[in-house]
C-alpha atoms as a PDB file:
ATOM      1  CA  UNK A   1     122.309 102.482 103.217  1.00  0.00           C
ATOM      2  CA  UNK A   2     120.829  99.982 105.678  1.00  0.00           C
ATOM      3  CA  UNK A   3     117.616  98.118 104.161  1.00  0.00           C
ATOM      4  CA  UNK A   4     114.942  98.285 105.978  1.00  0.00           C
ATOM      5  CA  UNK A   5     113.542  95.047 107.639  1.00  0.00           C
ATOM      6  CA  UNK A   6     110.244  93.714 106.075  1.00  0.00           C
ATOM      7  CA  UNK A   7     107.301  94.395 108.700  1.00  0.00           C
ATOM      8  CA  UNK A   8     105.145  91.451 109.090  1.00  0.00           C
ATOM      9  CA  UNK A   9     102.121  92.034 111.208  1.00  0.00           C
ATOM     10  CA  UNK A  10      99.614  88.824 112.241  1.00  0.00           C
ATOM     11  CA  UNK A  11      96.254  89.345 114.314  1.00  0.00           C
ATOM     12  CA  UNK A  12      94.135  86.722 115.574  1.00  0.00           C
ATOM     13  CA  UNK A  13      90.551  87.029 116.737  1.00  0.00           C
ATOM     14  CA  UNK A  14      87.043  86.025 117.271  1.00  0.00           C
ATOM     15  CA  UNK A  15      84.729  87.192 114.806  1.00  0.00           C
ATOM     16  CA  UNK A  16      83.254  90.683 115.184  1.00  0.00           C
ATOM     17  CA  UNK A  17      86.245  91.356 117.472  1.00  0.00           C
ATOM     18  CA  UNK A  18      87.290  94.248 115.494  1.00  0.00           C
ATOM     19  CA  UNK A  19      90.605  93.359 114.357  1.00  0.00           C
ATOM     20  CA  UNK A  20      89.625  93.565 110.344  1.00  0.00           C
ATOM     21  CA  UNK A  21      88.885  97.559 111.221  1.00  0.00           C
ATOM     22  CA  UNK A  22      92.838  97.376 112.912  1.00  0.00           C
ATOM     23  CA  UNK A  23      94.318  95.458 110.172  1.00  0.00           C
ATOM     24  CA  UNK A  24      92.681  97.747 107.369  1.00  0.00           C
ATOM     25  CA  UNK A  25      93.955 100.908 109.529  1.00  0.00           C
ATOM     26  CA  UNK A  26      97.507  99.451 110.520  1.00  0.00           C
ATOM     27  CA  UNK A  27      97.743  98.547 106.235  1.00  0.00           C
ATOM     28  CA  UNK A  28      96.786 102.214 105.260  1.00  0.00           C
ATOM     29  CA  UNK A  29      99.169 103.587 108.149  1.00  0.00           C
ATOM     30  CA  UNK A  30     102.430 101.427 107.521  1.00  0.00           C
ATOM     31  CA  UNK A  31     101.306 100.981 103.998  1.00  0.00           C
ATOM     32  CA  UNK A  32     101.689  97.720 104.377  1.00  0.00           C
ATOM     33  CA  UNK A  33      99.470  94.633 101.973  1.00  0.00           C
ATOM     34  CA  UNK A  34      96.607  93.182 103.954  1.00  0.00           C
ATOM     35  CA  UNK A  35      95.085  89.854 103.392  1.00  0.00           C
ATOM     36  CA  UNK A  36      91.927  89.393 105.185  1.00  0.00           C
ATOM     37  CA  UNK A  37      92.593  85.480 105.525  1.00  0.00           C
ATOM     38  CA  UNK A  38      89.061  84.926 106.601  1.00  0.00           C
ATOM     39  CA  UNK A  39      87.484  85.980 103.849  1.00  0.00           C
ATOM     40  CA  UNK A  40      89.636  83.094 101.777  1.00  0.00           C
ATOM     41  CA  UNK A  41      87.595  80.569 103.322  1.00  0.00           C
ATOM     42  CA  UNK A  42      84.162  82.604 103.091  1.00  0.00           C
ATOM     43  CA  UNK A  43      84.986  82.437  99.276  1.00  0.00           C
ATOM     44  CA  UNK A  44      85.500  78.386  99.263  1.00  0.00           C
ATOM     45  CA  UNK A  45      82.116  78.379 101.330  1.00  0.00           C
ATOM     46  CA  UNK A  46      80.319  80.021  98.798  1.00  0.00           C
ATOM     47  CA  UNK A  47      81.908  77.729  96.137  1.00  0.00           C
ATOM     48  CA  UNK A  48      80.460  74.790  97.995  1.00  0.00           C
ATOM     49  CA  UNK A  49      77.110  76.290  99.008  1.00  0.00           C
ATOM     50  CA  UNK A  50      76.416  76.937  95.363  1.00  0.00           C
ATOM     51  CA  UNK A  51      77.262  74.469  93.667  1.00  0.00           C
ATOM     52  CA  UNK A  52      77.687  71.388  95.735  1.00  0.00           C
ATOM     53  CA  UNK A  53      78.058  68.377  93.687  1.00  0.00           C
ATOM     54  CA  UNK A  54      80.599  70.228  91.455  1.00  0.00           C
ATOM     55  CA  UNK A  55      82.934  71.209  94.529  1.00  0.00           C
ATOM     56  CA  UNK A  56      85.766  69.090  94.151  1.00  0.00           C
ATOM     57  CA  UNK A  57      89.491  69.963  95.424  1.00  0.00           C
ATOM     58  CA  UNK A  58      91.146  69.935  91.908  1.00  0.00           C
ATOM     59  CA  UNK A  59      88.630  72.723  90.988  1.00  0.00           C
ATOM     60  CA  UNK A  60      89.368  74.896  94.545  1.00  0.00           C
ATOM     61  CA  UNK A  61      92.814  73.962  93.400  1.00  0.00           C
ATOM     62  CA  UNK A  62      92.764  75.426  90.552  1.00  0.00           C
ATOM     63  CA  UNK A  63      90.528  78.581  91.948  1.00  0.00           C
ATOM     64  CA  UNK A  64      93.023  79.111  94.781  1.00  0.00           C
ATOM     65  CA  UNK A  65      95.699  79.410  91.921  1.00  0.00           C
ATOM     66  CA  UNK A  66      94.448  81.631  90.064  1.00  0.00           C
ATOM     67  CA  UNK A  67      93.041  83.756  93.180  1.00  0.00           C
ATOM     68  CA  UNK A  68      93.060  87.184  92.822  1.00  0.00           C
ATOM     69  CA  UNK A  69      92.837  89.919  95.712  1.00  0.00           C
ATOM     70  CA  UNK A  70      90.038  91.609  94.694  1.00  0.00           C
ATOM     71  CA  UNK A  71      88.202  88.843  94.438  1.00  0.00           C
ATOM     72  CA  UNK A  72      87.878  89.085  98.665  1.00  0.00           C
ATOM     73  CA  UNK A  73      86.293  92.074  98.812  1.00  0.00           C
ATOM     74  CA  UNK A  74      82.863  91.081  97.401  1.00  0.00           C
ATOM     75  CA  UNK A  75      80.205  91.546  99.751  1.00  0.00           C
ATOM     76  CA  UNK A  76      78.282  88.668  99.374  1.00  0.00           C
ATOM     77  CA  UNK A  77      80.803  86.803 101.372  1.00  0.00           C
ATOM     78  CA  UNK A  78      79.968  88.603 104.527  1.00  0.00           C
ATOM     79  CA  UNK A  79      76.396  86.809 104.810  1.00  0.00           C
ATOM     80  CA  UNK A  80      76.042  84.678 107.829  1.00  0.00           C
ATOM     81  CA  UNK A  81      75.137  81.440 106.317  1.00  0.00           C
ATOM     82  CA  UNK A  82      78.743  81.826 104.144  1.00  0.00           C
ATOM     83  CA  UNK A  83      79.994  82.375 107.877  1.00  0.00           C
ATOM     84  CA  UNK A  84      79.335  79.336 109.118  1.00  0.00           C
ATOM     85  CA  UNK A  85      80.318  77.448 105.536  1.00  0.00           C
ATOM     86  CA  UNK A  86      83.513  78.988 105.856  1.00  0.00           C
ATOM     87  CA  UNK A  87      84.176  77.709 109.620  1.00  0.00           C
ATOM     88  CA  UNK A  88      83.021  74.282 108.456  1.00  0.00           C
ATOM     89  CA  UNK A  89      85.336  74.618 105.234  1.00  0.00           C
ATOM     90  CA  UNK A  90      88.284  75.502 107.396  1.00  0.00           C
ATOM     91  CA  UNK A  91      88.330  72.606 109.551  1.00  0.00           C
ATOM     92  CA  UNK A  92      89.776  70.014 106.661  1.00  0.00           C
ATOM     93  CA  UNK A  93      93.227  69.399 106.824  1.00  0.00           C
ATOM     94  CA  UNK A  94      93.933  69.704 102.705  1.00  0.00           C
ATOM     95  CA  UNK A  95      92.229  72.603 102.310  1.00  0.00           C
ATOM     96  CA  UNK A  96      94.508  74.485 104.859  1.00  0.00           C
ATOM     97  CA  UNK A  97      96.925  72.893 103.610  1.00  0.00           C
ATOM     98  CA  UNK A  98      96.334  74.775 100.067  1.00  0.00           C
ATOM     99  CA  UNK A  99      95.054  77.671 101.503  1.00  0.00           C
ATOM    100  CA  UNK A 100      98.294  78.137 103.570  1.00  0.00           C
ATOM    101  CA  UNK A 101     100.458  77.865 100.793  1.00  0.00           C
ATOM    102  CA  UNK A 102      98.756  81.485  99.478  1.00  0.00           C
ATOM    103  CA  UNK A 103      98.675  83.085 102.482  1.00  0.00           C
ATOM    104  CA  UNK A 104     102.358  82.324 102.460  1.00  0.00           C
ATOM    105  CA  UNK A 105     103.109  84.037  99.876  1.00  0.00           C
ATOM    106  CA  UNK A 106     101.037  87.354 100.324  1.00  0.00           C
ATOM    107  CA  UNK A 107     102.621  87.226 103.930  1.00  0.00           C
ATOM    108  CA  UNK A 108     106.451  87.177 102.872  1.00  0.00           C
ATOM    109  CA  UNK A 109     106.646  88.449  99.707  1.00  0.00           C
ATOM    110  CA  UNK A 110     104.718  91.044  98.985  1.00  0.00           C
ATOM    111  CA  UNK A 111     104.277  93.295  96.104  1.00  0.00           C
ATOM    112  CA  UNK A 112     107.550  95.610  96.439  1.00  0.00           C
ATOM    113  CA  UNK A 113     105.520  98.736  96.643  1.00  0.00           C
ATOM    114  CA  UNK A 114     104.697  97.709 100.164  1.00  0.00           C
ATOM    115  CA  UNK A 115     106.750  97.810 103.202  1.00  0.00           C
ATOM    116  CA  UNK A 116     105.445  94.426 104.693  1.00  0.00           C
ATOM    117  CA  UNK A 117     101.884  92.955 105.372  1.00  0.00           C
ATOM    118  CA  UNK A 118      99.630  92.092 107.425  1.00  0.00           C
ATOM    119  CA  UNK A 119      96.764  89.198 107.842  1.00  0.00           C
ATOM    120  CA  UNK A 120      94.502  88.523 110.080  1.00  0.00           C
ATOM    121  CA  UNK A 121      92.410  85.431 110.766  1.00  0.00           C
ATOM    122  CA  UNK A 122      92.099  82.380 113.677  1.00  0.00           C
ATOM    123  CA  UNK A 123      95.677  81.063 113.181  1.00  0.00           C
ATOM    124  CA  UNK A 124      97.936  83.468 111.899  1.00  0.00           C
ATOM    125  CA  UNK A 125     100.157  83.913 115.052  1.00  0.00           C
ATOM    126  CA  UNK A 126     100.338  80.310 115.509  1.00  0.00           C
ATOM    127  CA  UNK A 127     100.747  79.064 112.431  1.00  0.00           C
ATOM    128  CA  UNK A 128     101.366  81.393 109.406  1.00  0.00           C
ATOM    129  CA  UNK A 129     103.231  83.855 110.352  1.00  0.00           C
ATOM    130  CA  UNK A 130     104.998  81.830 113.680  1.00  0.00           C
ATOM    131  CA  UNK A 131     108.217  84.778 113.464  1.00  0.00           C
ATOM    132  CA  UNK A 132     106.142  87.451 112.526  1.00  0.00           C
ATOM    133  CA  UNK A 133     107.757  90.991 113.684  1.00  0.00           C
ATOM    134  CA  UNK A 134     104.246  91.940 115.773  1.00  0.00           C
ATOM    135  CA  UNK A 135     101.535  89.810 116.779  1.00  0.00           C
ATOM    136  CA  UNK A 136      98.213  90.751 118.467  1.00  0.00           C
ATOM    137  CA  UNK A 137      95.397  88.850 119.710  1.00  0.00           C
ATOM    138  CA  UNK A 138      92.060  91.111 119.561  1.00  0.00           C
ATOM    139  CA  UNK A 139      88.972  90.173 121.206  1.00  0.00           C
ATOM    140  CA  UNK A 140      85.956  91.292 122.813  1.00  0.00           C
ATOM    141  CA  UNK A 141      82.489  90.858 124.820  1.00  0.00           C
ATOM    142  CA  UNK A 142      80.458  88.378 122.820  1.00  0.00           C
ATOM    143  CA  UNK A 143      77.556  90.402 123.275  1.00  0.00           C
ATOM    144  CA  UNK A 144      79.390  93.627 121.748  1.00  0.00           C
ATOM    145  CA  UNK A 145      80.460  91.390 118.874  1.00  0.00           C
ATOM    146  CA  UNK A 146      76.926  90.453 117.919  1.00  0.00           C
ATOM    147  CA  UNK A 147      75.531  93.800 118.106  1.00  0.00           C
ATOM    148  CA  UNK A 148      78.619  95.233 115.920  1.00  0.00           C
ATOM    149  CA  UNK A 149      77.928  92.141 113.666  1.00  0.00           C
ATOM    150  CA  UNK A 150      74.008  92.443 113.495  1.00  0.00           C
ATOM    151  CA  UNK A 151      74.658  96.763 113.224  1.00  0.00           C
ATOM    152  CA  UNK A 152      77.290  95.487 109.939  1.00  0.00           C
ATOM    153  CA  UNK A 153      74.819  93.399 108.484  1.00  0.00           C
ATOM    154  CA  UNK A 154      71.588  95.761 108.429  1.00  0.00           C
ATOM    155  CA  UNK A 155      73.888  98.152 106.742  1.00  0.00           C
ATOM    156  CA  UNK A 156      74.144  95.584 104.239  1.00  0.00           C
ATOM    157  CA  UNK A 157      70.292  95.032 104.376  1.00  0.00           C
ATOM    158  CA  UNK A 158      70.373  91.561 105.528  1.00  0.00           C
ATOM    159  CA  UNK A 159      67.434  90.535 107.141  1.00  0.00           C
ATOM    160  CA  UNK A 160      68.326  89.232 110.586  1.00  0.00           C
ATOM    161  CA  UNK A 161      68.335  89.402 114.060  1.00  0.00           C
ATOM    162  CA  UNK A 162      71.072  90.241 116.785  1.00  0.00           C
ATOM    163  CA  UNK A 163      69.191  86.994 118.646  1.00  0.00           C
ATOM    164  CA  UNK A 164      70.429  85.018 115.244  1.00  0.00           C
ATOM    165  CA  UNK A 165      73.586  86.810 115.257  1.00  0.00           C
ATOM    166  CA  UNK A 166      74.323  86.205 118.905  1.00  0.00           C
ATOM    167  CA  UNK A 167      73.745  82.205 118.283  1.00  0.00           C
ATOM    168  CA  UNK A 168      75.682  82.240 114.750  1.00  0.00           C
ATOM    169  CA  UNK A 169      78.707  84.133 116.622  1.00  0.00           C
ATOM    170  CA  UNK A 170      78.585  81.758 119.479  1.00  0.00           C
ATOM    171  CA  UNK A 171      78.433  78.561 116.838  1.00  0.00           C
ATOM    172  CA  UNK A 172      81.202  80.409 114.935  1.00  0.00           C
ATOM    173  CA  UNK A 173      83.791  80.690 118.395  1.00  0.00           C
ATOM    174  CA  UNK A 174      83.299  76.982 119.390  1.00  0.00           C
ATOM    175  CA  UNK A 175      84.012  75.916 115.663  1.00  0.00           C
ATOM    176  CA  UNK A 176      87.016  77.837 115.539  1.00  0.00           C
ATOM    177  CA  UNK A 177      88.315  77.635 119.226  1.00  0.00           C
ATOM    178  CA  UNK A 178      88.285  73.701 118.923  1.00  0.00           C
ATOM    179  CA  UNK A 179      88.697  72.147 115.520  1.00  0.00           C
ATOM    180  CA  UNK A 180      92.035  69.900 115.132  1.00  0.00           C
ATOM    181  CA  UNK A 181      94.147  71.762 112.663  1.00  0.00           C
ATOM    182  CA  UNK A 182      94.516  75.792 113.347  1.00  0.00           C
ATOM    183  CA  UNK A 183      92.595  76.314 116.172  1.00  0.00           C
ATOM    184  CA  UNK A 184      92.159  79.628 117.102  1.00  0.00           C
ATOM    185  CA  UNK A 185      93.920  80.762 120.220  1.00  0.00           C
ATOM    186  CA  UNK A 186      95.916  83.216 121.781  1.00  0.00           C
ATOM    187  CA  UNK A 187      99.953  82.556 121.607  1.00  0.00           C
ATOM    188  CA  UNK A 188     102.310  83.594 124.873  1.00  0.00           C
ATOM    189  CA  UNK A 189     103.788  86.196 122.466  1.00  0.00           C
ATOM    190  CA  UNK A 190     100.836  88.071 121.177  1.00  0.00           C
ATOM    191  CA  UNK A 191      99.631  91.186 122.667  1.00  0.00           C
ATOM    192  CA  UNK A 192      96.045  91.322 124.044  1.00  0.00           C
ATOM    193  CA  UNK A 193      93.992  94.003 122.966  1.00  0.00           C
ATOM    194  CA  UNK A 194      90.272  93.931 124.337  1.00  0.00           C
ATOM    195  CA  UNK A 195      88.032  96.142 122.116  1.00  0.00           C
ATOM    196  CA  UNK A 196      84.879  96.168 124.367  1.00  0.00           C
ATOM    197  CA  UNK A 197      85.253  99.678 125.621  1.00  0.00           C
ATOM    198  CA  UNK A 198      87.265 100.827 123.017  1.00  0.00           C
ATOM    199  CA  UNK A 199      86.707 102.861 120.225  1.00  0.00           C
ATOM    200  CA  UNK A 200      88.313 101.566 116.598  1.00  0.00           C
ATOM    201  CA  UNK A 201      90.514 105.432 117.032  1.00  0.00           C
ATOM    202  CA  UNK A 202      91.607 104.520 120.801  1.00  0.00           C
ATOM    203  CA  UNK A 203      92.121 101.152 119.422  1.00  0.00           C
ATOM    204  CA  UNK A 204      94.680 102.088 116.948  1.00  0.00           C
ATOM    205  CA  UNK A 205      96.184 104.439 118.806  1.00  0.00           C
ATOM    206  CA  UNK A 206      97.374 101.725 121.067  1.00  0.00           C
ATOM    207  CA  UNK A 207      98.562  99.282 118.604  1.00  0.00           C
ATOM    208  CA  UNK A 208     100.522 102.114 117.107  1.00  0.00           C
ATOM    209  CA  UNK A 209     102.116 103.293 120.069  1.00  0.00           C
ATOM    210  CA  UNK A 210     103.285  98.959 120.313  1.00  0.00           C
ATOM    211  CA  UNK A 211     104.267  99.107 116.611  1.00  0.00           C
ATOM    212  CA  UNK A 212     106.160 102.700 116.970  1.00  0.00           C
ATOM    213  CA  UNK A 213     108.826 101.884 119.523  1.00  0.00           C
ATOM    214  CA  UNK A 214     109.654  98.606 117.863  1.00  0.00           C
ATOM    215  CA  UNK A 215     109.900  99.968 114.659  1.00  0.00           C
ATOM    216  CA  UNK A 216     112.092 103.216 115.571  1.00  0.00           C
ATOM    217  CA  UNK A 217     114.652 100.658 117.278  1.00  0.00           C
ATOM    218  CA  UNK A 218     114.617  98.661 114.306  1.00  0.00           C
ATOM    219  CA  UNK A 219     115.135 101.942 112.167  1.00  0.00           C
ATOM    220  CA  UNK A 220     111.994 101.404 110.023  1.00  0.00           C
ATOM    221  CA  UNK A 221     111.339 105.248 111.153  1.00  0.00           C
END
């Protein structure tokens, strides 16, 4: 019997684009291991934000290690001022570096109970997962990314405002769009998927439709 080929998935976005909803759907659906790369560098930011003069690399070194997957999913690393540490944070060359080295991992070899993975972040199509079997690019208005931002965060009960959110989102796209290593960008062979008018069920529904054909000609279904 034929083995099946790994499926690799890699989205790249803005923030508040909607493309952590996809990648958490497209997981569930494929079952399939996602890595929210984002929230990687969120975590260092909070390292440094708390405890400054103790951040040193042979401690995030060490941290990185020894990361878990869990870990990623604590809410406190979806507060804006983390935000903008972790777009800061990202822009050094030797923390990529490290940080690129787990995603690496996660991305081709995952757990064998999965059938592939998928991550999403700013330069996963361009440079972590360069041969990935799909790639997307997902973006949207940056007005209807502050508003689904600023809607996220009073859920959380963060005090706010879309006015902050708007200029933190804005901050956060310039940061990312134009620091030296990993910019984020859109790659001639990712797929554009605008959001704006679409609903996260309509969104899906389109990405699976992509992901469908390819994988029945491969003979993953």
């Amino acid at each position: 019997m034929k083995k099946k080929k790994l499926i690799t998935v890699a989205i790249d976005s803005p923030a508040a684009a909607g493309a952590g909803t996809q990648a958490k759907l497209i997981a569930s659906h494929y079952n399939l291991l996602h890595l929210d790369t984002g929230r990687i560098y969120r975590l260092i930011g909070k390292m440094k934000l708390k405890n400054p003069k103790k951040f040193n690399f042979k401690k995030l070194k060490k941290k990185i290690n020894n990361l878990k997957l869990n870990e990623l999913k604590n809410k406190s690393l979806l507060s804006d001022k983390v935000a903008i540490a972790a777009s800061i944070i990202a822009k050094e060359k030797n923390i990529r570096s490290l940080v690129h080295k787990f995603q690496q991992h996660y991305a081709y070899s995952p757990p064998k109970k999965y059938s592939g993975s998928i991550l999403d972040g700013r330069d996963i199509t361009s440079v972590q997962m360069k041969n990935a079997m799909f790639k997307f690019y997902i973006t949207a208005n940056v007005q209807v990314r502050a508003i689904r931002r600023f809607k996220e965060l009073k859920a959380l009960k963060k005090k706010t405002s879309l006015t902050e959110v708007l200029k933190s989102i804005k901050k956060r796209d310039k940061s990312d769009k134009n620091r030296k290593f990993g910019p984020l960008k859109k790659t001639k062979d990712s797929i554009l998927i605008n959001t704006t008018k679409l609903s996260r069920k309509r969104c899906f529904a389109k990405i699976k439709a992509i992901m469908d054909r390819k994988l029945k000609i491969n003979g993953n279904i």
